[in-house]
C-alpha atoms as a PDB file:
ATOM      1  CA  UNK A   1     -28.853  26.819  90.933  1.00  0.00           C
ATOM      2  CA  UNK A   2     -31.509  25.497  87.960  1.00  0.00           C
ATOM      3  CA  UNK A   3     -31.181  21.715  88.004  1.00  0.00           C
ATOM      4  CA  UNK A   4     -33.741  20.003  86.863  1.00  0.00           C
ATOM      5  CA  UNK A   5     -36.342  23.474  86.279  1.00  0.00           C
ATOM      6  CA  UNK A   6     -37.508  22.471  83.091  1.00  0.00           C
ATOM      7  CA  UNK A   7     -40.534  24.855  82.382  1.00  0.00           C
ATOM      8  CA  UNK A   8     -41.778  28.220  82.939  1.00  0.00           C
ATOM      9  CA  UNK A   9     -44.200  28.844  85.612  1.00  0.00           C
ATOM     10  CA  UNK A  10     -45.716  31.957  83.356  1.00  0.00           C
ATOM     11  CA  UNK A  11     -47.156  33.221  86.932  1.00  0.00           C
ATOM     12  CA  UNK A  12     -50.193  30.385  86.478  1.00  0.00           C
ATOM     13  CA  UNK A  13     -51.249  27.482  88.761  1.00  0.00           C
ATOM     14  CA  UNK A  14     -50.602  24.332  87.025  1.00  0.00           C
ATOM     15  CA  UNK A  15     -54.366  23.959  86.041  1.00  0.00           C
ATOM     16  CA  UNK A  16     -54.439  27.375  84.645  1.00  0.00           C
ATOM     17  CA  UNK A  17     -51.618  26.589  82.224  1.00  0.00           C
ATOM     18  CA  UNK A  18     -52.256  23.554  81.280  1.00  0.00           C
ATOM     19  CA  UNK A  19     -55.398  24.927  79.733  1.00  0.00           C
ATOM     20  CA  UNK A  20     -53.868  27.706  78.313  1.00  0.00           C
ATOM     21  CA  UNK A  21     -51.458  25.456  76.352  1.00  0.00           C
ATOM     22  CA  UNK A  22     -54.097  23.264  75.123  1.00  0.00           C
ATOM     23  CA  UNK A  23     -56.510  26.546  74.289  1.00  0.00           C
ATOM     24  CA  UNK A  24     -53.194  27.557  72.204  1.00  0.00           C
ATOM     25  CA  UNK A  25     -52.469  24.494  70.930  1.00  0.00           C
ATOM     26  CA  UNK A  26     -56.010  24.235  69.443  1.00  0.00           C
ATOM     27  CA  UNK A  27     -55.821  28.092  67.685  1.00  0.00           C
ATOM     28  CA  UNK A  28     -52.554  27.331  66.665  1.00  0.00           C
ATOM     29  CA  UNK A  29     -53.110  24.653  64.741  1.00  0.00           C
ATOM     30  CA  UNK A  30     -57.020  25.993  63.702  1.00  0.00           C
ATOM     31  CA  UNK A  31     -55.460  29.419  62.796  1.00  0.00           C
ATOM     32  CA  UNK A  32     -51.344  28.075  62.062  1.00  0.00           C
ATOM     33  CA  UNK A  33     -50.403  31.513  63.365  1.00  0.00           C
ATOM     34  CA  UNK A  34     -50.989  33.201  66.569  1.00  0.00           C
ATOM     35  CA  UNK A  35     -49.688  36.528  68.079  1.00  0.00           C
ATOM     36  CA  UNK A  36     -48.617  35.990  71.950  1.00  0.00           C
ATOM     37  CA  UNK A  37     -46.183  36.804  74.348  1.00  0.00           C
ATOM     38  CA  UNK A  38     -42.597  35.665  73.537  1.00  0.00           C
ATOM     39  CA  UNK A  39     -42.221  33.188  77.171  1.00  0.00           C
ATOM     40  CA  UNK A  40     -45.204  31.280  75.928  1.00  0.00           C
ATOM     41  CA  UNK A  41     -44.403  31.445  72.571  1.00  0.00           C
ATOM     42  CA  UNK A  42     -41.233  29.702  73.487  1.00  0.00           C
ATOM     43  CA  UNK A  43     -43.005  26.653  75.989  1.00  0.00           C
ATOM     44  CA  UNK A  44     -45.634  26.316  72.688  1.00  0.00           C
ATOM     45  CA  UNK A  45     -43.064  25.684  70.366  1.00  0.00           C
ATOM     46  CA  UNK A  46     -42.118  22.348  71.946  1.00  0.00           C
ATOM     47  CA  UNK A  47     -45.797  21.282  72.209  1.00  0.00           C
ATOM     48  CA  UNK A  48     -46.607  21.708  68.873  1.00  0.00           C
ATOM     49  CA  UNK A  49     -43.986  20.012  67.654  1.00  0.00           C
ATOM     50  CA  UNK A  50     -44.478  17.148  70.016  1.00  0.00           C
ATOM     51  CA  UNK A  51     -48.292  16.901  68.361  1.00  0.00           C
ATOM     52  CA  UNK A  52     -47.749  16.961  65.143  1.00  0.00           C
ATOM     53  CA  UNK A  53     -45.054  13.799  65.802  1.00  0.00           C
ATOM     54  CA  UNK A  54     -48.409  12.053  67.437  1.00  0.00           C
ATOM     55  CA  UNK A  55     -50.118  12.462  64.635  1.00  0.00           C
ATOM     56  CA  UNK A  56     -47.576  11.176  61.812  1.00  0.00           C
ATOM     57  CA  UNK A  57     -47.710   8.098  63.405  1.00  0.00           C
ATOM     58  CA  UNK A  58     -51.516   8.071  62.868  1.00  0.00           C
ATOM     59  CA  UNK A  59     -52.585   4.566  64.849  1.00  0.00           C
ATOM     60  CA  UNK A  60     -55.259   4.324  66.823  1.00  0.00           C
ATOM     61  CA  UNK A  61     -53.360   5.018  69.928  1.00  0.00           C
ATOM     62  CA  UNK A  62     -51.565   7.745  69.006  1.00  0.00           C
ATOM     63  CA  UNK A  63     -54.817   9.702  67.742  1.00  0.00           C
ATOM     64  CA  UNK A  64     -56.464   9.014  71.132  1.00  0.00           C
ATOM     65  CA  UNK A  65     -53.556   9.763  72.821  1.00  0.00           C
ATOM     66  CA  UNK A  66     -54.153  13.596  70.722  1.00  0.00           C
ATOM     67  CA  UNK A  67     -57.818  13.837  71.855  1.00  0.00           C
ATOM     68  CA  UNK A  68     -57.394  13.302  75.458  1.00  0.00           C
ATOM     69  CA  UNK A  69     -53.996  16.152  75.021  1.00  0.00           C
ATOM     70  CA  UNK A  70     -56.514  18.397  72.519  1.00  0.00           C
ATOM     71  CA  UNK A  71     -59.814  17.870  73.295  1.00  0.00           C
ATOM     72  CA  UNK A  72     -61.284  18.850  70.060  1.00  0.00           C
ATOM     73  CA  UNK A  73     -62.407  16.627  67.268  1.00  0.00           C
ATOM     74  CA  UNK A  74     -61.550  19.005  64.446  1.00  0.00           C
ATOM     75  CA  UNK A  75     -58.041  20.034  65.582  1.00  0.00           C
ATOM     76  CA  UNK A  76     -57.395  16.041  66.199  1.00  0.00           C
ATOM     77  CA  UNK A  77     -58.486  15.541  62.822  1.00  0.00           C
ATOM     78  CA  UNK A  78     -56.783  18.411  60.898  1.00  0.00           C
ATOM     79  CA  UNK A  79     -53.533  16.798  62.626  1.00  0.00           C
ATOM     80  CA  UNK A  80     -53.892  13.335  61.481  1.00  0.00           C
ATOM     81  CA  UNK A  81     -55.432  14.772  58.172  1.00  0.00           C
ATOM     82  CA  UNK A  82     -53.691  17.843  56.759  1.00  0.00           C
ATOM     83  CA  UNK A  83     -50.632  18.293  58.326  1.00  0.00           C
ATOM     84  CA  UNK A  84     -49.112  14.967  59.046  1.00  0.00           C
ATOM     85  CA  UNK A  85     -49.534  14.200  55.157  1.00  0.00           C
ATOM     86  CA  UNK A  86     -47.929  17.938  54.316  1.00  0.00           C
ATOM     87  CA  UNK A  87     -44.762  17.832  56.990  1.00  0.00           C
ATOM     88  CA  UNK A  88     -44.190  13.992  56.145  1.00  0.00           C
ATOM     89  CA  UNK A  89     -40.721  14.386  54.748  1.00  0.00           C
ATOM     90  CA  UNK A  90     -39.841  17.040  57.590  1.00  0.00           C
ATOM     91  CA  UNK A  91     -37.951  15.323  60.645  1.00  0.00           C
ATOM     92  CA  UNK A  92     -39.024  17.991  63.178  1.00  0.00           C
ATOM     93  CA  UNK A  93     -38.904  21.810  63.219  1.00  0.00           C
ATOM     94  CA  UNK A  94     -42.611  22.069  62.330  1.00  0.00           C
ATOM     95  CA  UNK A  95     -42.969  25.438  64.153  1.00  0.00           C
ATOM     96  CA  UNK A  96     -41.455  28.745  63.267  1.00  0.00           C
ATOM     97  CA  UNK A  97     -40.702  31.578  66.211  1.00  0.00           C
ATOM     98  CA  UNK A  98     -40.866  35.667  64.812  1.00  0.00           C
ATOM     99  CA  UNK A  99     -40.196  38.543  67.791  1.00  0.00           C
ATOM    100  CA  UNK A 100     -42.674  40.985  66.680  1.00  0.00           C
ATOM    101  CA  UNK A 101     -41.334  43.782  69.083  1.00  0.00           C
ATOM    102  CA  UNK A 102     -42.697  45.087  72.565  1.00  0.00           C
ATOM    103  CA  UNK A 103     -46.659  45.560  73.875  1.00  0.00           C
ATOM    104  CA  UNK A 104     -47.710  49.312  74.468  1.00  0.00           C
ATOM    105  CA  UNK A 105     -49.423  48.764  77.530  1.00  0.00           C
ATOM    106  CA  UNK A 106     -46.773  46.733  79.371  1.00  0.00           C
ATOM    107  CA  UNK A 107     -43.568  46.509  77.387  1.00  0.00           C
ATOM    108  CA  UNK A 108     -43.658  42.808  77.047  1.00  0.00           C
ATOM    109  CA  UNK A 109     -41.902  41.199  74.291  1.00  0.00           C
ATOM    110  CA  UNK A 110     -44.671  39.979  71.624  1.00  0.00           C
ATOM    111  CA  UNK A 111     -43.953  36.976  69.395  1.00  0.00           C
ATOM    112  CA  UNK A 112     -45.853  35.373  66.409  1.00  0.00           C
ATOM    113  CA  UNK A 113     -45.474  31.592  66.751  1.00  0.00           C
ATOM    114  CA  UNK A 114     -46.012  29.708  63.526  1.00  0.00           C
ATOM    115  CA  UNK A 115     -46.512  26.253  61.422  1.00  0.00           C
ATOM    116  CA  UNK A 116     -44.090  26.363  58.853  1.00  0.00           C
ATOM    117  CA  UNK A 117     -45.128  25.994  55.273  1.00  0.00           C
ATOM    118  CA  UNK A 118     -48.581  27.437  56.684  1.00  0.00           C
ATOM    119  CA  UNK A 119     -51.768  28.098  54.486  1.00  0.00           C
ATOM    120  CA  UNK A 120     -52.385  31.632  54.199  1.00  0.00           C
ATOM    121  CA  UNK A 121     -55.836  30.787  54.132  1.00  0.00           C
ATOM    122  CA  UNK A 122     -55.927  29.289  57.480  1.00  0.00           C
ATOM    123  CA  UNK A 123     -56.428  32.386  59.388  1.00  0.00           C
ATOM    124  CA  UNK A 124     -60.058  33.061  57.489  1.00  0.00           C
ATOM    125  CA  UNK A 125     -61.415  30.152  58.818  1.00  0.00           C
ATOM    126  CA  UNK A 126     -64.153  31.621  61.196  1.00  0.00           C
ATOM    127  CA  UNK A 127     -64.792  34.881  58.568  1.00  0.00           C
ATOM    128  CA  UNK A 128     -68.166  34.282  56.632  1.00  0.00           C
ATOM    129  CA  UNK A 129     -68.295  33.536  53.262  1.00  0.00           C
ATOM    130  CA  UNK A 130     -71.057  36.285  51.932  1.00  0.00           C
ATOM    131  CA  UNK A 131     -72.064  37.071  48.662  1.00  0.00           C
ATOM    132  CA  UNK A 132     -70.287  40.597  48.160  1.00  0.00           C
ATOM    133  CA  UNK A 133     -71.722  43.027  45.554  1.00  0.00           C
ATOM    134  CA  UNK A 134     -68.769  44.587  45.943  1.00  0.00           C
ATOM    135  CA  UNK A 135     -64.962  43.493  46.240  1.00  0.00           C
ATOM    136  CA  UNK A 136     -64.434  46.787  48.227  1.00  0.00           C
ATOM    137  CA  UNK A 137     -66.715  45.470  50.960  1.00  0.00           C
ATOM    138  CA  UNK A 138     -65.059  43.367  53.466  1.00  0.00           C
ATOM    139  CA  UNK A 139     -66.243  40.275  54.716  1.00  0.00           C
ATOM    140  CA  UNK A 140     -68.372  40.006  57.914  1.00  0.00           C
ATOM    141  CA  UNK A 141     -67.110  38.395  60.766  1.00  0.00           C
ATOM    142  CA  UNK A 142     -69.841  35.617  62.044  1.00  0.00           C
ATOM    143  CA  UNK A 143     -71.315  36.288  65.710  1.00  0.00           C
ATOM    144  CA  UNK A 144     -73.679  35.196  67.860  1.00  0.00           C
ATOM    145  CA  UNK A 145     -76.997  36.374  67.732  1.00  0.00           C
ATOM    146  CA  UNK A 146     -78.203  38.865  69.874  1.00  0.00           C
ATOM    147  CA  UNK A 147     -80.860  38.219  72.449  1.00  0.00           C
ATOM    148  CA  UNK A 148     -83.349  40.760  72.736  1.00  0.00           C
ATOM    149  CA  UNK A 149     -84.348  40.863  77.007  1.00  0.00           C
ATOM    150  CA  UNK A 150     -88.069  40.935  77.310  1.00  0.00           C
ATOM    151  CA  UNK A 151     -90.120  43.589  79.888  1.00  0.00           C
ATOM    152  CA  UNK A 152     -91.293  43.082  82.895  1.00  0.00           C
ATOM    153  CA  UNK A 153     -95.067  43.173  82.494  1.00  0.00           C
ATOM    154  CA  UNK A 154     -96.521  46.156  85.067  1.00  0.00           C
ATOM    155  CA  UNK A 155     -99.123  44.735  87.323  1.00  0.00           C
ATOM    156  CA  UNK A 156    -101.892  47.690  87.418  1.00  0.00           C
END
């Protein structure tokens, strides 16, 4: 029997998915779409919602109470900030779940978890903003810079 199993195990140690929640926690609310399996998909959607309750309350406790779940500044912010003020008439059901079919390699069913009443724009976040002669062009992606390994000077 299945008393009291409340969670998926998702094949992790405990450590291991606990920072896999909060690493998708953070895109999801940077990005307010992400493309994952459907099982996590489905223990995200909870969490998210449980978040975005912290930070409609927006004291002092509650927003440290995000940080130490989060651990980033600007997704504790954008909480408290952009999305508490936009789902403030909203009494839950922040989050939207769409099957997007299987993955080749595997077969595993994909899913693209969702904020509802997202900003399109929210998914350009990390692409450059360059000048572009042309509107064909697309825009550039930033990266790190490469680091060019020096020689090993020959002792003659």
């Amino acid at each position: 029997m299945r008393h009291k199993l409340n969670h998926r195990k998702l094949n992790r140690t405990s450590e291991h998915r606990v920072a896999l929640f909060k690493n998708m926690l953070n895109s999801l609310i940077k990005y307010e779409q992400i493309f994952t399996t459907l099982p996590k998909a489905k223990e995200l959607k909870p969490q998210i919602d449980k978040v975005i309750t912290l930070g409609k309350k927006g004291t002092l406790s509650q927003k440290k109470s995000l940080t130490s779940q989060l651990q980033d500044k600007f997704s504790v912010k954008k909480v408290c900030e952009i999305l508490s003020k936009r789902y403030q008439k909203r009494h839950g059901g922040y989050s939207r779940l769409v099957r997007a079919g299987f993955r080749r390699g595997d077969d595993a069913p994909m899913a693209i978890i969702e904020l509802v009443d997202r900003d399109i724009e929210a998914k350009n976040v990390d692409v450059k903003k360059a000048k572009l002669k042309d509107s064909t062009e697309k825009p550039q992606i930033e990266s790190k810079p490469k680091i060019e390994k020096k020689k090993p000077k020959s002792n003659k």
